[in-house]
PDB file of N, CA and C in Angstrom:
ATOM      1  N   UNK A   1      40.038 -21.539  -8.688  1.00  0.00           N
ATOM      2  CA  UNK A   1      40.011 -20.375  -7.837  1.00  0.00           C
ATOM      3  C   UNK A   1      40.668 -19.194  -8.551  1.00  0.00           C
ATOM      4  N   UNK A   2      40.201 -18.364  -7.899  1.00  0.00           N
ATOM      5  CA  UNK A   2      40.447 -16.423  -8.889  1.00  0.00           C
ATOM      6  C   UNK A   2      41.122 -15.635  -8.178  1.00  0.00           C
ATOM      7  N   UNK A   3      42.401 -14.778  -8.697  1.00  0.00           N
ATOM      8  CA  UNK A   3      42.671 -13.834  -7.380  1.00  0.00           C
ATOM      9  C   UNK A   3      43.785 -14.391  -6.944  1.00  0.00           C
ATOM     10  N   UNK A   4      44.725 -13.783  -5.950  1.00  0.00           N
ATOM     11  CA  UNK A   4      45.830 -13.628  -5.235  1.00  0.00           C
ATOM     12  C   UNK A   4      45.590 -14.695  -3.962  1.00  0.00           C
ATOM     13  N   UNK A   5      44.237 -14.241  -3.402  1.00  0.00           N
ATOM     14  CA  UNK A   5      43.635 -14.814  -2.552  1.00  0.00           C
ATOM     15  C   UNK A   5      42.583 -16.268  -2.418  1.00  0.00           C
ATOM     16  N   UNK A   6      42.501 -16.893  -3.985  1.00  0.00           N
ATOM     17  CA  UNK A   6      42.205 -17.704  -4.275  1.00  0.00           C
ATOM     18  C   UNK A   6      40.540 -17.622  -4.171  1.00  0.00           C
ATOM     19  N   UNK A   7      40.321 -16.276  -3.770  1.00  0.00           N
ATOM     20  CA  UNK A   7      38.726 -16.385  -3.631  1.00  0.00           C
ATOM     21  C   UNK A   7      37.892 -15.659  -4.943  1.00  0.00           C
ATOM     22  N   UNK A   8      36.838 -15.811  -5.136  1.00  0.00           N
ATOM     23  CA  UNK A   8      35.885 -15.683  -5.872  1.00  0.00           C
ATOM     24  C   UNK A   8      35.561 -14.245  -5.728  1.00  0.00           C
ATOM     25  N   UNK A   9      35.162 -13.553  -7.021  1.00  0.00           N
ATOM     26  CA  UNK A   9      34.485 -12.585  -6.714  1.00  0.00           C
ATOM     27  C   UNK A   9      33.690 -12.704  -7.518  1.00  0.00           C
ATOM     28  N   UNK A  10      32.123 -12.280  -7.073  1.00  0.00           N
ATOM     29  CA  UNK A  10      30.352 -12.866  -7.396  1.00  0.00           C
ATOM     30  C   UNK A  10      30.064 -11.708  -7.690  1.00  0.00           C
ATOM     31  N   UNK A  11      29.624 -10.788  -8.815  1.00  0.00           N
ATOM     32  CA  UNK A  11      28.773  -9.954  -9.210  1.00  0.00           C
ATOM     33  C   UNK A  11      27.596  -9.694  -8.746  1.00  0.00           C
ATOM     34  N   UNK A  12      27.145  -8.598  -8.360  1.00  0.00           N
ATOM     35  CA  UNK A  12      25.864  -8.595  -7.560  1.00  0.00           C
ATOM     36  C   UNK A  12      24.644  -9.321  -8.517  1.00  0.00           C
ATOM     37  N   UNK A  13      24.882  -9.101 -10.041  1.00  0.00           N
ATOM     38  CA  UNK A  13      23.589  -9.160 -10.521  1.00  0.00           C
ATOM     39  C   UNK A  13      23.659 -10.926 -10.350  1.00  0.00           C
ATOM     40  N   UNK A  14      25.069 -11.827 -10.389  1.00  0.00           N
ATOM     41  CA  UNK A  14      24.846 -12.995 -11.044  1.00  0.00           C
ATOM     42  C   UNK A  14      24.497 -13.782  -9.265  1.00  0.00           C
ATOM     43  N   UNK A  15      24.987 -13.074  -8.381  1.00  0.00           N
ATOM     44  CA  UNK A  15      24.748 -13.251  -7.251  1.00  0.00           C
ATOM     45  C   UNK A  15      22.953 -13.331  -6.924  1.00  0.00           C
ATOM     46  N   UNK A  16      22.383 -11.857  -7.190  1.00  0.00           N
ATOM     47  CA  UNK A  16      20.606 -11.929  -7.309  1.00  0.00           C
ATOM     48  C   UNK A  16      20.375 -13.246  -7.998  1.00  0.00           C
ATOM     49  N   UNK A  17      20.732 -13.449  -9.357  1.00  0.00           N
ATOM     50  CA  UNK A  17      20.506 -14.558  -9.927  1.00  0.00           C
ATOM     51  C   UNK A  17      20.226 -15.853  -9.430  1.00  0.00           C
ATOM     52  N   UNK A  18      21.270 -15.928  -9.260  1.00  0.00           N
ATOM     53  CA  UNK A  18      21.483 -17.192  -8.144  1.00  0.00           C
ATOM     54  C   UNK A  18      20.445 -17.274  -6.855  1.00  0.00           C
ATOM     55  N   UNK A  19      19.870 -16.585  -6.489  1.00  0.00           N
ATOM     56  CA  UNK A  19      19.325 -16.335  -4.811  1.00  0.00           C
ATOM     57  C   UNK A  19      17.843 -16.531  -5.548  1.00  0.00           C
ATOM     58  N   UNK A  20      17.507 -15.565  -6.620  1.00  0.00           N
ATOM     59  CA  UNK A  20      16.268 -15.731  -7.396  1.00  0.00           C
ATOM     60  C   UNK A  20      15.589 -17.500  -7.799  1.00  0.00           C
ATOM     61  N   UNK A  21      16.851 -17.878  -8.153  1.00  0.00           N
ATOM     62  CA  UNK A  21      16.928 -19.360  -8.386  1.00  0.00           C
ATOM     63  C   UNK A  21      16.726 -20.280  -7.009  1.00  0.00           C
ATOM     64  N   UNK A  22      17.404 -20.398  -6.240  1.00  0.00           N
ATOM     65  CA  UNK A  22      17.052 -20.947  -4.727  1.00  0.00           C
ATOM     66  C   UNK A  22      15.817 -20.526  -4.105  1.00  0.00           C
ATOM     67  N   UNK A  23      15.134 -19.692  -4.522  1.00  0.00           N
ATOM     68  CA  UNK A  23      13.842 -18.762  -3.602  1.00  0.00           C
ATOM     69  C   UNK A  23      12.544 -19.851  -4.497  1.00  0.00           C
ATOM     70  N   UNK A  24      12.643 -20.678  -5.770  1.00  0.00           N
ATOM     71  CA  UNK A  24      11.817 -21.503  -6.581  1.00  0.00           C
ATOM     72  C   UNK A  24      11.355 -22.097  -5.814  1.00  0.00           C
ATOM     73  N   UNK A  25      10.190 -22.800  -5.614  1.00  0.00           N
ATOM     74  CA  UNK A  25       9.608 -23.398  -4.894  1.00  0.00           C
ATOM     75  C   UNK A  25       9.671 -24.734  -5.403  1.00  0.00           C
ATOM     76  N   UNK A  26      10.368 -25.741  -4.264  1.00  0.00           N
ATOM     77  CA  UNK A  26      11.095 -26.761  -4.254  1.00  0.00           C
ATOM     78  C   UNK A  26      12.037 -27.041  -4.902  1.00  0.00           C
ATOM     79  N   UNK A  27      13.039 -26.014  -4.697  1.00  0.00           N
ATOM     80  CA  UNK A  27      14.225 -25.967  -4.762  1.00  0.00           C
ATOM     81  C   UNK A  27      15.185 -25.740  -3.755  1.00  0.00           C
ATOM     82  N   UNK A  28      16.513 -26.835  -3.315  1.00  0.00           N
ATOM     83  CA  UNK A  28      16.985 -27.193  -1.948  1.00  0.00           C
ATOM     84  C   UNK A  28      17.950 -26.448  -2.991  1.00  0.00           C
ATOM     85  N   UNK A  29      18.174 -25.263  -1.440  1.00  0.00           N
ATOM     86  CA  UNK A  29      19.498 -24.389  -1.644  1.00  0.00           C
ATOM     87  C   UNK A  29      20.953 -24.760  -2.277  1.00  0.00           C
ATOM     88  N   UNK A  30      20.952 -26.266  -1.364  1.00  0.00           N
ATOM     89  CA  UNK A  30      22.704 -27.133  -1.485  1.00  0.00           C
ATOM     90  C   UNK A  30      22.694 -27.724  -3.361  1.00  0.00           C
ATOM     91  N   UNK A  31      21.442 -27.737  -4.073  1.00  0.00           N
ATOM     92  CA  UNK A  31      21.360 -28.409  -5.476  1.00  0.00           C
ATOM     93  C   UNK A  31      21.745 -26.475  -6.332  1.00  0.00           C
ATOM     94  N   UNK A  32      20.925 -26.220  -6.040  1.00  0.00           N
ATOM     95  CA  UNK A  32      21.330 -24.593  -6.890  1.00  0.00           C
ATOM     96  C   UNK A  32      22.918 -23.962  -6.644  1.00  0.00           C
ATOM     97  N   UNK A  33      23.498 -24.379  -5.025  1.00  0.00           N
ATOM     98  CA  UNK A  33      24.977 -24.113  -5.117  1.00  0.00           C
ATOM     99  C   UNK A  33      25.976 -24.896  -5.885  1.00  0.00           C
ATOM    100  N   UNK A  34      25.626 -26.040  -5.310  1.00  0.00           N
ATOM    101  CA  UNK A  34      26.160 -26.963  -6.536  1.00  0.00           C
ATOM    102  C   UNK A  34      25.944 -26.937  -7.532  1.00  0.00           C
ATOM    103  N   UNK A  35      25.085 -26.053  -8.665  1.00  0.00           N
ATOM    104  CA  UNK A  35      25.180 -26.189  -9.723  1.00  0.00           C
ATOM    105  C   UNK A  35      26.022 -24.753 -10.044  1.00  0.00           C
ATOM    106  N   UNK A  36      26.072 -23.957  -9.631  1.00  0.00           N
ATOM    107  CA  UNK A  36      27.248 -22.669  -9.727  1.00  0.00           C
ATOM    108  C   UNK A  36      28.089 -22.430  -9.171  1.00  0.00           C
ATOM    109  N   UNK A  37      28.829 -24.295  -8.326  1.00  0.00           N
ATOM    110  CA  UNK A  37      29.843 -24.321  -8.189  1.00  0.00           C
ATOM    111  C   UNK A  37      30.579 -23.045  -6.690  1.00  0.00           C
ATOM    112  N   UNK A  38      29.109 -22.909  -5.796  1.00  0.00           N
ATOM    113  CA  UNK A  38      29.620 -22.621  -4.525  1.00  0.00           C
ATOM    114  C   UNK A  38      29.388 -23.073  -3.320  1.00  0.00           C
ATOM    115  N   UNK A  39      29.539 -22.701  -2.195  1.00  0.00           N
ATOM    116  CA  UNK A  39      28.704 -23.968  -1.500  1.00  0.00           C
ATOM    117  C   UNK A  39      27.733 -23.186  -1.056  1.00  0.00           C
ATOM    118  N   UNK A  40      26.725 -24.048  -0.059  1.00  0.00           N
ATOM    119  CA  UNK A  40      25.389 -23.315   0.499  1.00  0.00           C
ATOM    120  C   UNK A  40      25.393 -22.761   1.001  1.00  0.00           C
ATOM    121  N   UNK A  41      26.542 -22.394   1.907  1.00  0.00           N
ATOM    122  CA  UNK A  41      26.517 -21.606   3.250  1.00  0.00           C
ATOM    123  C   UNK A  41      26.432 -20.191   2.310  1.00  0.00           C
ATOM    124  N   UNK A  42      27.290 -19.703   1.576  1.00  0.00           N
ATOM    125  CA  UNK A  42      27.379 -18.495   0.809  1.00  0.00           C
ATOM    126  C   UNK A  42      26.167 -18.118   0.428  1.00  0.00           C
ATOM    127  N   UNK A  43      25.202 -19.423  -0.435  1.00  0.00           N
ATOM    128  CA  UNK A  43      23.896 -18.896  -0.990  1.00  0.00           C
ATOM    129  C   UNK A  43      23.156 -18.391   0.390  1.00  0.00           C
ATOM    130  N   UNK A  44      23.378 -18.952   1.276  1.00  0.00           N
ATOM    131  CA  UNK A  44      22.480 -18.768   2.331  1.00  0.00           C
ATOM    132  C   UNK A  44      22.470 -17.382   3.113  1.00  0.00           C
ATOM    133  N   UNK A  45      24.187 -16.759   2.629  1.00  0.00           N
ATOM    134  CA  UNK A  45      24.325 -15.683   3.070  1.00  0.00           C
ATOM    135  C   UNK A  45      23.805 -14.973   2.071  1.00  0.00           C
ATOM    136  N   UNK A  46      23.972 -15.319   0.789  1.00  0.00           N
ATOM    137  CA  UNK A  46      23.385 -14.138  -0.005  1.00  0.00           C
ATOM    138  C   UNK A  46      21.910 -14.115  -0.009  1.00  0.00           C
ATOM    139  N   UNK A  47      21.224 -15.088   0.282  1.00  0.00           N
ATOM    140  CA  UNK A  47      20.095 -14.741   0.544  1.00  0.00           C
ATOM    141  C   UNK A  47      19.283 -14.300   1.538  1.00  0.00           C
ATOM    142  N   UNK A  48      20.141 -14.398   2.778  1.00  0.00           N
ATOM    143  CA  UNK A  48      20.060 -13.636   3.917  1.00  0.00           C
ATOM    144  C   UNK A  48      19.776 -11.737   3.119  1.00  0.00           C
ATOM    145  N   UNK A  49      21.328 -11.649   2.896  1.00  0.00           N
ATOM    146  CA  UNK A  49      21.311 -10.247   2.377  1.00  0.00           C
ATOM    147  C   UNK A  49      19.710  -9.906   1.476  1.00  0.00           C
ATOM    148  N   UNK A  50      19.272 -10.272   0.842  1.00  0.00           N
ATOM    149  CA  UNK A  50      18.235 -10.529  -0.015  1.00  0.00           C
ATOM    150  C   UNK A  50      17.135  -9.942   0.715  1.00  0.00           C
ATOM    151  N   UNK A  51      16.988 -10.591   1.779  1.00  0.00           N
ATOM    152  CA  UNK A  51      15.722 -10.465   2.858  1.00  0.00           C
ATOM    153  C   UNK A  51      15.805  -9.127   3.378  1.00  0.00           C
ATOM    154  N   UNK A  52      17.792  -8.822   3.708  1.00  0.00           N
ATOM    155  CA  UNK A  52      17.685  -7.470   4.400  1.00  0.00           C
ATOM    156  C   UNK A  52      17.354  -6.464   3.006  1.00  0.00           C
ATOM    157  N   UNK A  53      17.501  -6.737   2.214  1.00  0.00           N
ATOM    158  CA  UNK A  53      16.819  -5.492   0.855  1.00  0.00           C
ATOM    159  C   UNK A  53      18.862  -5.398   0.752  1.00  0.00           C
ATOM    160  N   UNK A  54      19.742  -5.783   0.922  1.00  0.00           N
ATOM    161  CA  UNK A  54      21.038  -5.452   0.719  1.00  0.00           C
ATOM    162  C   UNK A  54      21.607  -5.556  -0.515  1.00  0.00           C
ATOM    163  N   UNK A  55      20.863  -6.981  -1.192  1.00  0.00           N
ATOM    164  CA  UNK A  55      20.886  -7.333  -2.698  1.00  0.00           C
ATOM    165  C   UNK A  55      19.785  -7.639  -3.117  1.00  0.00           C
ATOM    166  N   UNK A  56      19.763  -6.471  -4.031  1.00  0.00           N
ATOM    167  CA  UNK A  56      18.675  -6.374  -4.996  1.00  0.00           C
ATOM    168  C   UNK A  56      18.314  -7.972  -5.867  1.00  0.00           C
ATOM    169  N   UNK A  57      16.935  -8.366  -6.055  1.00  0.00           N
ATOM    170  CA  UNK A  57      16.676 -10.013  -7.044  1.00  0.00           C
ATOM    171  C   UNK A  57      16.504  -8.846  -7.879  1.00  0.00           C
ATOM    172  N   UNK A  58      16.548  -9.698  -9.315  1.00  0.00           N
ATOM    173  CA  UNK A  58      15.569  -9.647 -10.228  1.00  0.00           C
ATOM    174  C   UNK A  58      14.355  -9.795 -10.623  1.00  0.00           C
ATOM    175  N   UNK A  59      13.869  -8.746 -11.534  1.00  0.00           N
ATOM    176  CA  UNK A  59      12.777  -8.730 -11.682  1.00  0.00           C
ATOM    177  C   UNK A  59      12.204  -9.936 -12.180  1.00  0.00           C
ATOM    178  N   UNK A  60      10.925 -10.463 -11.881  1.00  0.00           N
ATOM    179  CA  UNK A  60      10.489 -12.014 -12.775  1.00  0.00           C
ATOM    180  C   UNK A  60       9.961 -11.397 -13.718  1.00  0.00           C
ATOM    181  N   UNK A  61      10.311 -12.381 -14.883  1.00  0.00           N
ATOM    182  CA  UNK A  61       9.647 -11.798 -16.407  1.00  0.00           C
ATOM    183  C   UNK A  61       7.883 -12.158 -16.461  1.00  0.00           C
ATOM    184  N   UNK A  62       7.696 -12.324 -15.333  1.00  0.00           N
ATOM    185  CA  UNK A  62       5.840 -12.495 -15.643  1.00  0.00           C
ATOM    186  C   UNK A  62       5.181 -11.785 -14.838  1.00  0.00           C
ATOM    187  N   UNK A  63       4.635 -10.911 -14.909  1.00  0.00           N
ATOM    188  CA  UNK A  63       4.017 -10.311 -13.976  1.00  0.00           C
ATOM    189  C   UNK A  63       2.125 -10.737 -13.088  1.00  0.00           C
ATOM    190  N   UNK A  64       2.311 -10.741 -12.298  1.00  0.00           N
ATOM    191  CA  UNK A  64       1.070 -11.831 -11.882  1.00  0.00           C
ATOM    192  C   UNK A  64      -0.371 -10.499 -11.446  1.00  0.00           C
ATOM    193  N   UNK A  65      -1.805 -10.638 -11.814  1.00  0.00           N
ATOM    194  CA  UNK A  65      -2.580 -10.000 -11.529  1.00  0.00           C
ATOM    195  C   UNK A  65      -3.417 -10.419 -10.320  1.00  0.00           C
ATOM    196  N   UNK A  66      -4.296  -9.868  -9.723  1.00  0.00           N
ATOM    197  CA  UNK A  66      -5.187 -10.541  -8.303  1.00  0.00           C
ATOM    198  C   UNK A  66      -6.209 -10.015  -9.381  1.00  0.00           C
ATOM    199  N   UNK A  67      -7.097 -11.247  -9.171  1.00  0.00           N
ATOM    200  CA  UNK A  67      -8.440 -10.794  -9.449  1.00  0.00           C
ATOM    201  C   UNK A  67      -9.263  -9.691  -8.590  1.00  0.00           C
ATOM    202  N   UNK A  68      -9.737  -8.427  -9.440  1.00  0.00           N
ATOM    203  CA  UNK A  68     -10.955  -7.478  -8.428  1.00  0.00           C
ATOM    204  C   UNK A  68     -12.519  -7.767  -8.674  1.00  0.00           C
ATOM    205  N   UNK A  69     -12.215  -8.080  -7.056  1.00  0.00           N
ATOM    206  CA  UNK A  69     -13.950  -8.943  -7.271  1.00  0.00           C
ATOM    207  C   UNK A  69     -14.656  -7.192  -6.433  1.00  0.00           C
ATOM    208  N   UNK A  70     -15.983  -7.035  -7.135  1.00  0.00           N
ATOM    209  CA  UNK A  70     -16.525  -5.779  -6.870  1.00  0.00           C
ATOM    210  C   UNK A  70     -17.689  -6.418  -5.766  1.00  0.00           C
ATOM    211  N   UNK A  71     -18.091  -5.535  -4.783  1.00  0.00           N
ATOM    212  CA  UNK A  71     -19.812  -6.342  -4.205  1.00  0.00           C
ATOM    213  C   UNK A  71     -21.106  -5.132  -4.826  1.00  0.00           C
ATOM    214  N   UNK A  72     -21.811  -5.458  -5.017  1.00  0.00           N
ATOM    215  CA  UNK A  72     -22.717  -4.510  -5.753  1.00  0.00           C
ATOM    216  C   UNK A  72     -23.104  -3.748  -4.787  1.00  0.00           C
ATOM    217  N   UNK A  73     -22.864  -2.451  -5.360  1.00  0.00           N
ATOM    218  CA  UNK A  73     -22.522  -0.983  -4.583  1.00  0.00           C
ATOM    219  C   UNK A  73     -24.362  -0.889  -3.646  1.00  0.00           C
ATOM    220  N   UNK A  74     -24.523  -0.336  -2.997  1.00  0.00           N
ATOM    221  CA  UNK A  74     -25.762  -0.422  -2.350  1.00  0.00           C
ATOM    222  C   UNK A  74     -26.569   0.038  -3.069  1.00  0.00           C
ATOM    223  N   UNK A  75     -27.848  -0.184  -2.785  1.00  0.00           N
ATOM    224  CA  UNK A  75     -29.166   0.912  -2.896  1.00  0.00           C
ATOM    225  C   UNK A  75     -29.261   2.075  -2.437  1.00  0.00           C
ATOM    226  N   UNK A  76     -29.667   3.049  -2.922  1.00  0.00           N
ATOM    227  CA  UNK A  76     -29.815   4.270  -2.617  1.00  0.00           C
ATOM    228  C   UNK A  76     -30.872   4.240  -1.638  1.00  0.00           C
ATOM    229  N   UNK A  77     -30.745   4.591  -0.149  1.00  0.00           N
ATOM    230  CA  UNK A  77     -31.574   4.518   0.488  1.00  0.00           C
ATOM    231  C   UNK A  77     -32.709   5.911   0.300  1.00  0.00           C
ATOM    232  N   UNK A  78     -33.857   5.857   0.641  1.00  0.00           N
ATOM    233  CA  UNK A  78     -34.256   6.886  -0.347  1.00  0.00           C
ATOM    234  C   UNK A  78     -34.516   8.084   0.898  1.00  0.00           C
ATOM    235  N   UNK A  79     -34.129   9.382   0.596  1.00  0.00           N
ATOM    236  CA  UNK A  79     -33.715  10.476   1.037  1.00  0.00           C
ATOM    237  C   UNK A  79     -35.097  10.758   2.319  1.00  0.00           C
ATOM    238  N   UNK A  80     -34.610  10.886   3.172  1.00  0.00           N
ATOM    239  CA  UNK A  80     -34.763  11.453   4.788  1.00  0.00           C
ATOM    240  C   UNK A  80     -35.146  12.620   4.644  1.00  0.00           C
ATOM    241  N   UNK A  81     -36.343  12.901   4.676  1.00  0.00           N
ATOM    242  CA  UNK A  81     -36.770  14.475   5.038  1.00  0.00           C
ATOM    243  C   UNK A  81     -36.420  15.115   6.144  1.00  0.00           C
ATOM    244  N   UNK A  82     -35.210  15.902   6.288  1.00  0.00           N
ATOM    245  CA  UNK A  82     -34.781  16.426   7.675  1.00  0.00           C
ATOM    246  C   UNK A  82     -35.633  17.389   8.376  1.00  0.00           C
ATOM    247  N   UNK A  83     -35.936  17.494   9.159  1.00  0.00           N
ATOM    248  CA  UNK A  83     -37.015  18.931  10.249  1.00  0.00           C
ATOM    249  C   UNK A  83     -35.928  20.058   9.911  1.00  0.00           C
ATOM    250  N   UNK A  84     -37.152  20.773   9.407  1.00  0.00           N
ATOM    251  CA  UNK A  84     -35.957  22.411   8.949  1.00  0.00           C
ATOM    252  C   UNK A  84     -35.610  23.070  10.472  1.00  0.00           C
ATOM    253  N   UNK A  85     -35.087  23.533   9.831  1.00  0.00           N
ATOM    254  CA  UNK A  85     -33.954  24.582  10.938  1.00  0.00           C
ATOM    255  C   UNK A  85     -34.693  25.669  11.143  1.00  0.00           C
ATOM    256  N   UNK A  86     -34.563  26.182  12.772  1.00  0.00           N
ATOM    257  CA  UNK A  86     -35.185  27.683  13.111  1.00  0.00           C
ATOM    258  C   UNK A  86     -34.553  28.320  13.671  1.00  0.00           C
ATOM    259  N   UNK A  87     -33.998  29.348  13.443  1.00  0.00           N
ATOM    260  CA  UNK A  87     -33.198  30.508  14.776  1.00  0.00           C
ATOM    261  C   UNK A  87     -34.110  31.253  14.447  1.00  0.00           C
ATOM    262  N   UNK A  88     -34.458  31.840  16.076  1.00  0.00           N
ATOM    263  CA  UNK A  88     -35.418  32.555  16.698  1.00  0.00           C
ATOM    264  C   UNK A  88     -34.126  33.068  17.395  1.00  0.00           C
ATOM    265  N   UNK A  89     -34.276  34.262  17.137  1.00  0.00           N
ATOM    266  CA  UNK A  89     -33.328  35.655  17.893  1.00  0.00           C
ATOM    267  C   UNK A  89     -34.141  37.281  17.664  1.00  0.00           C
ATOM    268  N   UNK A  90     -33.830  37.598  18.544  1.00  0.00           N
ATOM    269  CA  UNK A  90     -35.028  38.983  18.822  1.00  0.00           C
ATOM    270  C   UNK A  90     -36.053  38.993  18.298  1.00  0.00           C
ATOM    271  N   UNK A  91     -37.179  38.047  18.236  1.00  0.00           N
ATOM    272  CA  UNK A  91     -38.168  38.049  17.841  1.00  0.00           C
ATOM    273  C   UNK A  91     -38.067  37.844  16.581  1.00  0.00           C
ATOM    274  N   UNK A  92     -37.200  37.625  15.825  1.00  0.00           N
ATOM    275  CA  UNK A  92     -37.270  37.390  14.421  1.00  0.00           C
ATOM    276  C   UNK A  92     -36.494  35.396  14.175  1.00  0.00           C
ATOM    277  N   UNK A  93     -38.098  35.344  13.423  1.00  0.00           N
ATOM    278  CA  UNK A  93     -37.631  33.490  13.584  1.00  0.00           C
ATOM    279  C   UNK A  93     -37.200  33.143  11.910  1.00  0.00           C
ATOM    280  N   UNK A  94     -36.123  32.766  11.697  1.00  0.00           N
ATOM    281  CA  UNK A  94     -35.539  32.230  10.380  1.00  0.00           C
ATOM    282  C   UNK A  94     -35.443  30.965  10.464  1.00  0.00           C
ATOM    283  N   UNK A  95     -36.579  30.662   9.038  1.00  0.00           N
ATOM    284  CA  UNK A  95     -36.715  29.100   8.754  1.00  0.00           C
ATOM    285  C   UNK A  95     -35.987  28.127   7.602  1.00  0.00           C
ATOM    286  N   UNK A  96     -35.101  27.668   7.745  1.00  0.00           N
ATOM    287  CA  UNK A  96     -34.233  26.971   6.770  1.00  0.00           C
ATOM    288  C   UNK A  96     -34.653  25.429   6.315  1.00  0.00           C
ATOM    289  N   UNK A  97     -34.177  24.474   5.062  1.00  0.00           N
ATOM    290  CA  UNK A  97     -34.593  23.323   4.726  1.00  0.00           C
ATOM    291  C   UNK A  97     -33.316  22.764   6.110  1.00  0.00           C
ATOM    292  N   UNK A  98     -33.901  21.320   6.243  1.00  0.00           N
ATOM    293  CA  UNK A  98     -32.943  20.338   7.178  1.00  0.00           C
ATOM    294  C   UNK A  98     -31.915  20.306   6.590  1.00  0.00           C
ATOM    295  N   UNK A  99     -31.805  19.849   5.792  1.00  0.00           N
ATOM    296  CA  UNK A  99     -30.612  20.234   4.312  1.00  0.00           C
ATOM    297  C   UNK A  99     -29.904  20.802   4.330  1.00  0.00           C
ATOM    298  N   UNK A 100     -30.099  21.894   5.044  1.00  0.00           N
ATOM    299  CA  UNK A 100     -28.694  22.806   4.577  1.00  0.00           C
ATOM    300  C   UNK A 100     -27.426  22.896   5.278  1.00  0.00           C
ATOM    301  N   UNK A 101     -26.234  23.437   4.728  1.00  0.00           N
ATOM    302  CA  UNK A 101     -25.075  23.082   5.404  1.00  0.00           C
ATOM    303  C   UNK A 101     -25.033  23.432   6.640  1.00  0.00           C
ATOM    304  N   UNK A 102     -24.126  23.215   7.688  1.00  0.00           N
ATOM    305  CA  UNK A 102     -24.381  23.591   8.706  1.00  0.00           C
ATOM    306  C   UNK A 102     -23.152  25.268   8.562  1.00  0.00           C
ATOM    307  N   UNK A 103     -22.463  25.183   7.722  1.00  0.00           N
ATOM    308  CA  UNK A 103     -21.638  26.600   7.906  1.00  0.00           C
ATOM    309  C   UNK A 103     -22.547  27.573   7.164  1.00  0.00           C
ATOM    310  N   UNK A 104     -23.443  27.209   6.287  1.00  0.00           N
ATOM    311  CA  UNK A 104     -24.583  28.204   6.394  1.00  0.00           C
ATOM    312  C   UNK A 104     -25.375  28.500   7.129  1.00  0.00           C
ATOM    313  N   UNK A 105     -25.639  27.654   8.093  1.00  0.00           N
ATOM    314  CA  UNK A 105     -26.739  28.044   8.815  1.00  0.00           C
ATOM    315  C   UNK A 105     -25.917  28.820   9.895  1.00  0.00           C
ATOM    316  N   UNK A 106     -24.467  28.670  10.367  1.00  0.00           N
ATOM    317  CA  UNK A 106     -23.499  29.562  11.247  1.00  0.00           C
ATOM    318  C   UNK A 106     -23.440  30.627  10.862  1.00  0.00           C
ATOM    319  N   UNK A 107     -22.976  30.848   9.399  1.00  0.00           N
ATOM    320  CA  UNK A 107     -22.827  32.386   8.771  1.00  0.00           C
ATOM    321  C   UNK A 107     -24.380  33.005   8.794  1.00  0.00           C
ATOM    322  N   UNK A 108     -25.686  32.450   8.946  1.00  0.00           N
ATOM    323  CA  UNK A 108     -26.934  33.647   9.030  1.00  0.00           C
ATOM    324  C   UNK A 108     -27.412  33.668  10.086  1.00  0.00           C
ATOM    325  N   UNK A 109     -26.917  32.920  11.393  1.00  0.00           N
ATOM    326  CA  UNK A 109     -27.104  33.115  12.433  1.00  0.00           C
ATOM    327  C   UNK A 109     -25.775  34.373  13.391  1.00  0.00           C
ATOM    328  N   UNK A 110     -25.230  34.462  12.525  1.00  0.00           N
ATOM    329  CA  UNK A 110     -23.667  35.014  12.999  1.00  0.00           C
ATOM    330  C   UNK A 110     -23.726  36.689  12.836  1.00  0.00           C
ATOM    331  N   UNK A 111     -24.905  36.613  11.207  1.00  0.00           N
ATOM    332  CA  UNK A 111     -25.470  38.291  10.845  1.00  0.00           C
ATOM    333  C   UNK A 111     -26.950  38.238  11.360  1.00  0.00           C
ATOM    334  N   UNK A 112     -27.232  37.199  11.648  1.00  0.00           N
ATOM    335  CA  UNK A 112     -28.446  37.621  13.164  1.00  0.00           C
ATOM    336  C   UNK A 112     -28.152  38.673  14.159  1.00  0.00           C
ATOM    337  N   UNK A 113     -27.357  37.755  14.944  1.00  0.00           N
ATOM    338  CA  UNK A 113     -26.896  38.218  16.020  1.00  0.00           C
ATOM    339  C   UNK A 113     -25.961  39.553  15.946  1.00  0.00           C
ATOM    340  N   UNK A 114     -25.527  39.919  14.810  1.00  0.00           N
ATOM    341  CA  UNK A 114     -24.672  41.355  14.393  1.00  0.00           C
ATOM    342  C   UNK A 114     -26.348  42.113  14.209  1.00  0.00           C
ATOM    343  N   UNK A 115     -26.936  41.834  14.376  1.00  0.00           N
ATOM    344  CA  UNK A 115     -28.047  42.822  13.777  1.00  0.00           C
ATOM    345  C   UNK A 115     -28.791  43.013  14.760  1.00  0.00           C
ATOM    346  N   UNK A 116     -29.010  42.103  16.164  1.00  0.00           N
ATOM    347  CA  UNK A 116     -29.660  42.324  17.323  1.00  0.00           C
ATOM    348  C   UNK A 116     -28.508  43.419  18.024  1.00  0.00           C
TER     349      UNK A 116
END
């Protein structure tokens, strides 16, 4: 034991360490304390903390990829002849493609109507 108080003091990083090590898959918490000589209840708290984001793990030295599976992008469905556009205002009828934007067809209907 260390200290005045006979207690331990755990470094955050060797602490992550340790928690990184217990998180292995099939690995019983009480074998990883016992091997660094603390007991489980502690790992259990530090890995509590872990979960809350309080202590930072370490990074793993392998970094893992997901395969990107693509689906083959569609067919071009083949283009829709739209019914053109007509404003009819004071006797004067303006004929546009279906096509066209609709804030164009607002802005020459907008100097239509400034002109009636």
């Amino acid at each position: 034991m260390a200290g005045p108080t006979g207690r331990r003091s755990w470094p955050d990083a060797v602490k992550a360490r340790i928690v990184a090590e217990s998180f292995a898959a099939g690995t019983r918490v009480v074998d990883v304390a016992r091997r660094h000589g603390v007991t489980p209840q502690q790992v259990t708290t530090w890995r509590r903390l872990a979960r809350r984001g309080v202590l930072a793990l370490p990074a793993e030295n392998s970094i893992d990829f997901a395969a990107l599976v693509l689906d083959e992008p569609p067919a071009p469905s083949p283009a829709k002849a739209s019914a053109p556009i007509e404003i009819a205002l004071g006797g004067m009828i303006v004929r546009l493609a279906g096509d066209c934007p609709a804030a164009r067809v607002a802005e020459i209907a907008a100097a239509l109507r400034a002109r009636a």
